[in-house]
N, C-alpha and C. Protein backbone atom coordinates (compact mmCIF):
# COMPACT_ATOMS: atom_id res chain seq x y z
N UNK A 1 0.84 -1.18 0.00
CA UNK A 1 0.00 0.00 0.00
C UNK A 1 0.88 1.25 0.00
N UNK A 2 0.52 2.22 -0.65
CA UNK A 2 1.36 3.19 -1.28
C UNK A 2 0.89 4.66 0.01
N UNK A 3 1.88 5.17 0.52
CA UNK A 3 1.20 5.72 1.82
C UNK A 3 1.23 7.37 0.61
N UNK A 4 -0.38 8.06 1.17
CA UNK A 4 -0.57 9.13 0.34
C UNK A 4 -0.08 10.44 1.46
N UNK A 5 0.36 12.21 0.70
CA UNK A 5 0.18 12.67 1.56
C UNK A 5 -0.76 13.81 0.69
N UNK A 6 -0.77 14.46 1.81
CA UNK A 6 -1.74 16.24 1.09
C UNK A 6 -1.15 17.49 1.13
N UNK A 7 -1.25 18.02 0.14
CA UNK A 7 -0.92 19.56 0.02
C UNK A 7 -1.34 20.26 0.22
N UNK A 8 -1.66 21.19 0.86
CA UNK A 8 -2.36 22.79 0.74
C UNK A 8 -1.57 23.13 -0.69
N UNK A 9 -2.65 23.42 -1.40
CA UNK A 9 -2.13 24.65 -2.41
C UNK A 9 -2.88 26.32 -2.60
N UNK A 10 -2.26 26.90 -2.25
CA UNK A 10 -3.00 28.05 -2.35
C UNK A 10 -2.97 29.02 -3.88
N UNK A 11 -3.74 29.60 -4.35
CA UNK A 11 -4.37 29.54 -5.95
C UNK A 11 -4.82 31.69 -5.69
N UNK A 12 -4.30 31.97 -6.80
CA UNK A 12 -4.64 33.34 -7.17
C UNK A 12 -5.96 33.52 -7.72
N UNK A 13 -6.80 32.73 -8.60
CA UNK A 13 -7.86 32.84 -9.15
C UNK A 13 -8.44 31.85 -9.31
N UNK A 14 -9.45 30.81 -9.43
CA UNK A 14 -10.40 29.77 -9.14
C UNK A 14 -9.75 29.17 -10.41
N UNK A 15 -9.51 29.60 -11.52
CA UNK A 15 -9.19 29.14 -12.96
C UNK A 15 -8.37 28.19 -12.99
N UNK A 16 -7.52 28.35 -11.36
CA UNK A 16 -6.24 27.24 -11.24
C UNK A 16 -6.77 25.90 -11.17
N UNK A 17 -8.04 25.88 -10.50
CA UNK A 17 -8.32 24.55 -9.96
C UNK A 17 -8.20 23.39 -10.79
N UNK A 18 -8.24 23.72 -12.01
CA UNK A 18 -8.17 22.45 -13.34
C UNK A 18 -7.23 21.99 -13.15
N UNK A 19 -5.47 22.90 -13.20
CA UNK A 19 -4.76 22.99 -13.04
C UNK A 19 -4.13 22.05 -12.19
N UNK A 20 -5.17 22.55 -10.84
CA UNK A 20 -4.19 21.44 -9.72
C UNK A 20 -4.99 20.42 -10.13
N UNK A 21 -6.18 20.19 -10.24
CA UNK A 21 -6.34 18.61 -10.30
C UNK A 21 -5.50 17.41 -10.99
N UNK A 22 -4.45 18.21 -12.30
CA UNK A 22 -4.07 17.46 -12.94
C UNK A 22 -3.17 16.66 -12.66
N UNK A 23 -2.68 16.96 -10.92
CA UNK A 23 -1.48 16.63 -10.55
C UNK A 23 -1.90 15.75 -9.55
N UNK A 24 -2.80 15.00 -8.81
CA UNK A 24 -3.41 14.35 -7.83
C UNK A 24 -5.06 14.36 -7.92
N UNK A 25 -5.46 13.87 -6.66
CA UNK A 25 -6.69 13.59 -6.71
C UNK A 25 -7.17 15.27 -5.59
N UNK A 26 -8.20 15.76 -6.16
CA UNK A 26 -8.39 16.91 -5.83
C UNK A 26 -9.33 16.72 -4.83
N UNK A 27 -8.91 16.94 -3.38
CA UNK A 27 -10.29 16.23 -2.49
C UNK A 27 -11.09 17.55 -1.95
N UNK A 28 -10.54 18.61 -2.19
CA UNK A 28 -11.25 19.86 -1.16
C UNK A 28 -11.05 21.20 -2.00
N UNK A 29 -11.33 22.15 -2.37
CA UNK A 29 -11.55 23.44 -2.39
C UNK A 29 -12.34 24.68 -2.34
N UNK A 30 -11.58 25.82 -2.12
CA UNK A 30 -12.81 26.78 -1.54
C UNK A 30 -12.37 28.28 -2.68
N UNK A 31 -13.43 28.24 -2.68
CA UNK A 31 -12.69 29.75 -3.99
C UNK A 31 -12.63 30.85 -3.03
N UNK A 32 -13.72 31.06 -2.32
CA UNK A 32 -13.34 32.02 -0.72
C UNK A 32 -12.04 32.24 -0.07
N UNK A 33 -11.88 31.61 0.05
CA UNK A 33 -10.25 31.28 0.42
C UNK A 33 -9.07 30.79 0.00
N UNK A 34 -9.84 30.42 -1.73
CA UNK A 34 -8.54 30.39 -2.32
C UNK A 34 -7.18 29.50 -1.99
N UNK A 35 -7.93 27.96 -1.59
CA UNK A 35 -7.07 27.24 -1.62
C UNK A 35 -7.48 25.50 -1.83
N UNK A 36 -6.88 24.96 -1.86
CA UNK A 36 -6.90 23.38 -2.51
C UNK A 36 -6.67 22.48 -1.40
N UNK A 37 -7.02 21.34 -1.61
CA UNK A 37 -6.10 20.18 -1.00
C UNK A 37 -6.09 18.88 -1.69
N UNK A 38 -5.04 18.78 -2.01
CA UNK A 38 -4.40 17.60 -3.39
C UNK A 38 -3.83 17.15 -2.45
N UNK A 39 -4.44 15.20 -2.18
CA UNK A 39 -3.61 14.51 -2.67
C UNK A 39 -3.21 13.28 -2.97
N UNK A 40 -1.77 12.69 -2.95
CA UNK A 40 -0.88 12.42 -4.25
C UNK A 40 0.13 11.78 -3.80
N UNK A 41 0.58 10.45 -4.00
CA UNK A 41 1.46 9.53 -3.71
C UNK A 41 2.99 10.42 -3.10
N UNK A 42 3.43 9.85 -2.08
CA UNK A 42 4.55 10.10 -1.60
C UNK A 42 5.77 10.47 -2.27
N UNK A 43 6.06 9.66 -3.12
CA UNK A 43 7.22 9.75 -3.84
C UNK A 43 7.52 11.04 -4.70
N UNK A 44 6.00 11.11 -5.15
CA UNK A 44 5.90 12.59 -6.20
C UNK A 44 5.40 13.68 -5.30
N UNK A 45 5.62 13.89 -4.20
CA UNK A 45 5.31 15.08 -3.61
C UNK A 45 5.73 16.19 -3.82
N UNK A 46 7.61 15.85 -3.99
CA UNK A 46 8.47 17.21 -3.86
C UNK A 46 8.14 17.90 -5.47
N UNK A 47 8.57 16.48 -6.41
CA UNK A 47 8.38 16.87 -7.69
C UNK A 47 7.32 17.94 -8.50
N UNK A 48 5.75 17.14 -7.64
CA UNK A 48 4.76 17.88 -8.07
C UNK A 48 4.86 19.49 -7.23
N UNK A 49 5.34 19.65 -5.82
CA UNK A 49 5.23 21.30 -5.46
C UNK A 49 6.28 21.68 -6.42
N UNK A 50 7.65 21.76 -6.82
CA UNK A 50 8.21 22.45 -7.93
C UNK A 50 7.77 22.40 -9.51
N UNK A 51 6.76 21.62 -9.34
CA UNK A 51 5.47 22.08 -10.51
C UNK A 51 4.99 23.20 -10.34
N UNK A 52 3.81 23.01 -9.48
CA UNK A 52 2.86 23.95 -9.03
C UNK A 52 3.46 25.08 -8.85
N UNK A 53 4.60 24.86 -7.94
CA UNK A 53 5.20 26.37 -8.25
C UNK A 53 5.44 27.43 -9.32
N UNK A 54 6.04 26.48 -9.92
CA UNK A 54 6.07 27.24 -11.29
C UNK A 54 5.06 28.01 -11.75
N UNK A 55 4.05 27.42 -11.80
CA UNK A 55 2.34 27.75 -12.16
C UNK A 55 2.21 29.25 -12.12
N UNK A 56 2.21 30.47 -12.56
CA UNK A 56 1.60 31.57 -12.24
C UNK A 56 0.48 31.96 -11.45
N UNK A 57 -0.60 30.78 -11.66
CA UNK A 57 -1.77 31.49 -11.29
C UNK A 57 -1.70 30.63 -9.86
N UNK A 58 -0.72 29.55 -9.30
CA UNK A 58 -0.04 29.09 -7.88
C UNK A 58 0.61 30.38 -6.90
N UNK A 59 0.08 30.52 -6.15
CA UNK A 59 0.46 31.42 -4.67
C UNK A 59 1.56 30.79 -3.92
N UNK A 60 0.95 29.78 -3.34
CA UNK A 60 1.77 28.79 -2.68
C UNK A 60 1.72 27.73 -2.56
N UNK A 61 2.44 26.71 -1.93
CA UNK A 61 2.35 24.99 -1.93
C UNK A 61 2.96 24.42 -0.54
N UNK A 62 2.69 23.71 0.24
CA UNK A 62 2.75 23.91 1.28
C UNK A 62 2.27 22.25 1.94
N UNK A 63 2.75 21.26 2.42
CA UNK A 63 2.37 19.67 2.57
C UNK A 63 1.94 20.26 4.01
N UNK A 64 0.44 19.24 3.91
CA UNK A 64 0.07 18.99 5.44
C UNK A 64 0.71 19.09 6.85
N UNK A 65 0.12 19.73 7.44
CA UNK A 65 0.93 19.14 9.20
C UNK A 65 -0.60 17.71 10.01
N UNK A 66 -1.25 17.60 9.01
CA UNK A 66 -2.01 16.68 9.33
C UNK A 66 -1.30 15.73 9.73
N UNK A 67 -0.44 15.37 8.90
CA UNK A 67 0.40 13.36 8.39
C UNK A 67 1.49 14.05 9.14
N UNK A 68 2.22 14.70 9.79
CA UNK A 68 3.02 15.01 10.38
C UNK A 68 3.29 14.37 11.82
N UNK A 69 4.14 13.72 12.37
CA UNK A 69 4.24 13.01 13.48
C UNK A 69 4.13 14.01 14.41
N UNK A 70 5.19 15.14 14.20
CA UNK A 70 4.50 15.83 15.99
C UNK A 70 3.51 16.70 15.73
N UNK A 71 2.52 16.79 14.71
CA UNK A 71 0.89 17.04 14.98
C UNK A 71 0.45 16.12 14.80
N UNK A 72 0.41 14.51 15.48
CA UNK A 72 -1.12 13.98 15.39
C UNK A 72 -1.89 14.36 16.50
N UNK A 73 -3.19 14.12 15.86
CA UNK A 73 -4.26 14.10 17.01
C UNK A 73 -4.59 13.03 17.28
N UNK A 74 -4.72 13.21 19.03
CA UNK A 74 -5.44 12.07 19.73
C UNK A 74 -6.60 12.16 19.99
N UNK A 75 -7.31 11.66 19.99
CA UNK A 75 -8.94 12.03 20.34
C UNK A 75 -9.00 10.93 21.11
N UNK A 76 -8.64 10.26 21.88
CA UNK A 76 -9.04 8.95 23.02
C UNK A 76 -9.18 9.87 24.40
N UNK A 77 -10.21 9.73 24.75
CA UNK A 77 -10.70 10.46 26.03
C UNK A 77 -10.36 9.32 26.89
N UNK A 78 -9.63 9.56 28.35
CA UNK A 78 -9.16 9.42 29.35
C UNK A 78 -10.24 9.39 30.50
């Protein structure tokens, strides 16, 4: 099993959104706020943000602190 992670991508104009989808599976966005969340096998993480970067109508790119070891959440009540 291929462990996935997620990006924040943040987007200048809604027009991007095609854009990012092309690079992962597009699970969330908000045109309000103008940002994304792609994502997209491990291996191609770094590759795909020096994509997106490139992108003009890309703000920023930015991987989860979700999947991050010192932010998980615990939710087991004590």
């Amino acid at each position: 099993m291929t462990i996935r992670k997620s990006l924040i991508v943040y987007f200048r104009t809604p027009k991007a959104i095609k854009q990012i989808a092309e690079f992962g599976e597009l699970k969330y966005y908000t045109k309000k706020g103008k940002y994304a969340v792609l994502y997209l096998d491990e291996d191609k993480v770094e590759e795909t943000k020096e994509k997106l970067n490139q992108l003009k109508l890309i703000r920023k790119v930015e991987e989860s602190l979700l999947e991050s070891q010192e932010y998980q959440l615990d939710f087991d009540v004590k």
